[in-house]
Protein backbone atom coordinates (compact mmCIF):
# COMPACT_ATOMS: atom_id res chain seq x y z
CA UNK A 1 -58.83 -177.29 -131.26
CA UNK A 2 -56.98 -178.70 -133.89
CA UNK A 3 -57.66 -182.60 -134.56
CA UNK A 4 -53.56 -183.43 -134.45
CA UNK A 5 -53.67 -181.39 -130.94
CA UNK A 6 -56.24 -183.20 -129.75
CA UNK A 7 -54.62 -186.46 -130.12
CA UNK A 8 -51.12 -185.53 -128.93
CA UNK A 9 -52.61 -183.64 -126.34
CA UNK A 10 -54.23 -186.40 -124.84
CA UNK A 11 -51.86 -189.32 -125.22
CA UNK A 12 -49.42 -186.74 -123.19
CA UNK A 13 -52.53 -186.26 -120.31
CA UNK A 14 -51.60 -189.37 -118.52
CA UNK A 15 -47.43 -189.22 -119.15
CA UNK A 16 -45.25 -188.34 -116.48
CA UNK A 17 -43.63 -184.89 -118.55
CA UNK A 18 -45.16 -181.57 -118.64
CA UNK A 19 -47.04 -180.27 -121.31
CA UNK A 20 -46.89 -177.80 -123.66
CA UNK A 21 -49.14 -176.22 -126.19
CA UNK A 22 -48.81 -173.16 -128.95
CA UNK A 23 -51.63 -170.82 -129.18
CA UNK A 24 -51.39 -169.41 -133.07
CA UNK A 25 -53.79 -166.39 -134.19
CA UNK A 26 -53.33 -164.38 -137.30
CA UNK A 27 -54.03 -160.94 -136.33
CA UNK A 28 -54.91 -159.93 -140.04
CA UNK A 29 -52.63 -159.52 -142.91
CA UNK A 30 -49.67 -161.60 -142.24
CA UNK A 31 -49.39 -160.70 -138.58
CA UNK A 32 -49.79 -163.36 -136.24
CA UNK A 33 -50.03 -163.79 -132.67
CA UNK A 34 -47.74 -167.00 -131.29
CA UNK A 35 -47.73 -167.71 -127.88
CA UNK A 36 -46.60 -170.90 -125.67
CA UNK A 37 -48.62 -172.19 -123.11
CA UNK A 38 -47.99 -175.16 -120.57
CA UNK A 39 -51.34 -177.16 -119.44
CA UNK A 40 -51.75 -179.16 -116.25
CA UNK A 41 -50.27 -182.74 -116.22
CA UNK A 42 -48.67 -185.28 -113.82
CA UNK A 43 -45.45 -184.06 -114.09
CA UNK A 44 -47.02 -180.81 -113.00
CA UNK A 45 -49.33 -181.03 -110.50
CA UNK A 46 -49.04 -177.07 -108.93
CA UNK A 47 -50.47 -176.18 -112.20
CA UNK A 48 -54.09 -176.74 -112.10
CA UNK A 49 -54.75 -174.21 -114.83
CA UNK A 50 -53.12 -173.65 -118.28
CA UNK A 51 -50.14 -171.19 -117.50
CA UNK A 52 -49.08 -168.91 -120.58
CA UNK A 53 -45.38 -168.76 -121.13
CA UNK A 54 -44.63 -166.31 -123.16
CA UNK A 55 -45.86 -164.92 -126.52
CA UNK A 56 -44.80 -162.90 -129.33
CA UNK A 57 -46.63 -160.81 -132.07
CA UNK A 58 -45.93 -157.90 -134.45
CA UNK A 59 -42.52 -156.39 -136.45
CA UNK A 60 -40.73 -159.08 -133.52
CA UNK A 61 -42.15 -162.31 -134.52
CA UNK A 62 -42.06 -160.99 -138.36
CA UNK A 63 -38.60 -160.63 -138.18
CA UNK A 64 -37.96 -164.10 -136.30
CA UNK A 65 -41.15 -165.72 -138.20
CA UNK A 66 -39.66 -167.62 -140.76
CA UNK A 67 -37.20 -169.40 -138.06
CA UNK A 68 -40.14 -170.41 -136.24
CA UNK A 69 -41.56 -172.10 -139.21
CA UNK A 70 -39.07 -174.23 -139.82
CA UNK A 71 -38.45 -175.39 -136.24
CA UNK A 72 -42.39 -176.01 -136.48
CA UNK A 73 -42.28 -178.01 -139.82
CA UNK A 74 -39.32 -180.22 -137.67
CA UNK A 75 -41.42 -181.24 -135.08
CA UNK A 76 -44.57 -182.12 -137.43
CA UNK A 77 -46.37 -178.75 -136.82
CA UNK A 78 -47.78 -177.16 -139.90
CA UNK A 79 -50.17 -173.81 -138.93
CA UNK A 80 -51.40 -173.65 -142.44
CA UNK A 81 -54.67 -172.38 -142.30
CA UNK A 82 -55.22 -170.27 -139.40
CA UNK A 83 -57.45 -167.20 -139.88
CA UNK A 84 -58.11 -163.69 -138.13
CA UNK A 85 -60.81 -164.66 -135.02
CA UNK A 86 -59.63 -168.22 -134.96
CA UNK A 87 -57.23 -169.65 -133.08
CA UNK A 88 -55.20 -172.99 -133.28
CA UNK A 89 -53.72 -174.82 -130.60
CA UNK A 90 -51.06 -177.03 -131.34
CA UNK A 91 -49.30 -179.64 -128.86
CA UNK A 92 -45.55 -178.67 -128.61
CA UNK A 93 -42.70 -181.16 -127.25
CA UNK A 94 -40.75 -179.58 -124.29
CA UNK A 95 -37.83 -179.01 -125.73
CA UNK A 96 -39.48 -176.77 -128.06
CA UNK A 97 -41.61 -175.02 -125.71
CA UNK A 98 -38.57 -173.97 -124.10
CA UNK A 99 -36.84 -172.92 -126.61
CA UNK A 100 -40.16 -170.99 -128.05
CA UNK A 101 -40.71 -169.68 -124.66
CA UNK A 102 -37.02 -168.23 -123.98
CA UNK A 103 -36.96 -166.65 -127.32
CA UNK A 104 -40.27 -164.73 -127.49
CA UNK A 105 -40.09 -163.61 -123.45
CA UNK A 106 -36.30 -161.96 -124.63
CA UNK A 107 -37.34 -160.70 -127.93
CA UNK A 108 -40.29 -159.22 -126.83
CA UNK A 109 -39.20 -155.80 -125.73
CA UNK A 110 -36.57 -155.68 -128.04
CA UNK A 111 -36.20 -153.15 -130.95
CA UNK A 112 -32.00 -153.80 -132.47
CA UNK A 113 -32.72 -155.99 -135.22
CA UNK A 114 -29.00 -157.04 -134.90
CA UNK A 115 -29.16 -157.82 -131.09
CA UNK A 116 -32.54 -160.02 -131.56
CA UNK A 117 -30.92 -162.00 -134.34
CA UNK A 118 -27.81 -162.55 -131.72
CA UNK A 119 -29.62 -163.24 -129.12
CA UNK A 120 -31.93 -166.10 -131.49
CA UNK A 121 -28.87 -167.45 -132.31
CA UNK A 122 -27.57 -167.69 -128.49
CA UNK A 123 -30.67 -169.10 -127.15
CA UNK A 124 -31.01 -171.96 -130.31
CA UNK A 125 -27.39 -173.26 -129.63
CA UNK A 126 -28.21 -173.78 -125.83
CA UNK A 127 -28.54 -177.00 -124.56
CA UNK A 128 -31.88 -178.30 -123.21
CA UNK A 129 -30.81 -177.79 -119.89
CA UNK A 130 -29.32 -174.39 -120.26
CA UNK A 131 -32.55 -173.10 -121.92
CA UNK A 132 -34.86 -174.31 -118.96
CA UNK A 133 -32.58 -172.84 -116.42
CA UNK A 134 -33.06 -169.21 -118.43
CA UNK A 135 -36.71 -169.57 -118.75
CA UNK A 136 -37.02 -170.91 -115.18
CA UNK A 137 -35.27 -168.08 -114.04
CA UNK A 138 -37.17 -165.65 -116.54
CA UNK A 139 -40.33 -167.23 -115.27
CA UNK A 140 -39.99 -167.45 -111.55
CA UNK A 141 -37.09 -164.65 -109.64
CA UNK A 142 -38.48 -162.10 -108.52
CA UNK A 143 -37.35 -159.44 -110.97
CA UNK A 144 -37.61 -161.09 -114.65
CA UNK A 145 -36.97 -158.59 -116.36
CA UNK A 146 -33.67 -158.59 -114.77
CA UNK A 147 -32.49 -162.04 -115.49
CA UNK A 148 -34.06 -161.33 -119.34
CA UNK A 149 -32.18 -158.21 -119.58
CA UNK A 150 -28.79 -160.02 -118.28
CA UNK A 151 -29.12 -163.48 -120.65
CA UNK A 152 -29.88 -160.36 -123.00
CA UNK A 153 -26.40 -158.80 -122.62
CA UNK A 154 -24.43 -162.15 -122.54
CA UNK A 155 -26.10 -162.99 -125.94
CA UNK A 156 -25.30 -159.40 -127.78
CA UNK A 157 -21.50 -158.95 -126.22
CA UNK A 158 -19.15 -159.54 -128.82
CA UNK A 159 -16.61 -160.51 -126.64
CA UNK A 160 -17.84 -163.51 -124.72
């Protein structure tokens, strides 16, 4: 694990919010493997295991990649470094971890280069509150990919 985890990781252990880490792997040249995991803590106490969020990989995170960067270098997270057959973890705030984990569970399946870019842009000018409500939803109904599909189609209709 990566020393700067490893600290933030464990002064979070003992606080009362849940935790959050991303799981980085480059999957050879320049694709890489991102995906958002949240770890046991007090805040959390049903999760006894770490619980993976969502993830996102290939032509999907490529196209999103650079984004990601930047909202990594803003919360002091630089994944310089990584290499294929080596992961990094990295400890992520909450309100990042959301958004991460919203964006890469609705981009996943999606193809429109248009539509993801519409939907990115939906999901980074939600509030905190509105972003755990989607991934809540995404994370725990019964049919997911139903609630992904819908915050899908509010995102891409050009007349909302």
């Amino acid at each position: 694990m990566h020393a700067q985890a490893i600290a933030a990781t464990s002064n979070n252990h003992h606080s009362g919010h849940p935790r959050y880490e991303l799981r980085a792997e480059s999957l050879g040249s320049s694709n890489l493997q991102l995906e958002v995991w949240q770890l046991p803590s007090m805040a959390t106490p049903q999760i006894v295991q770490p619980v993976r969020v969502a993830g996102l990989k290939g032509r999907n995170l490529a196209l999103i990649e650079n984004r990601i960067l930047r909202r990594l270098a803003k919360a002091d997270v630089s994944m310089g470094g990584l290499k294929p057959g080596k992961p990094k973890t990295y400890a992520l705030d909450e309100e990042v971890a959301l958004v991460f984990g919203l964006i890469f569970r609705v981009l996943a399946p999606m193809r429109s280069r248009d539509n993801m870019l519409a939907c990115i842009e939906g999901i980074e000018a939600m509030s905190r509150e509105e972003a755990a409500y989607w991934l809540g939803m995404a994370m725990h109904r019964k049919n997911p990919r139903r609630v992904l599909m819908s915050l899908r189609i509010l995102l891409t209709d050009p007349h909302r």
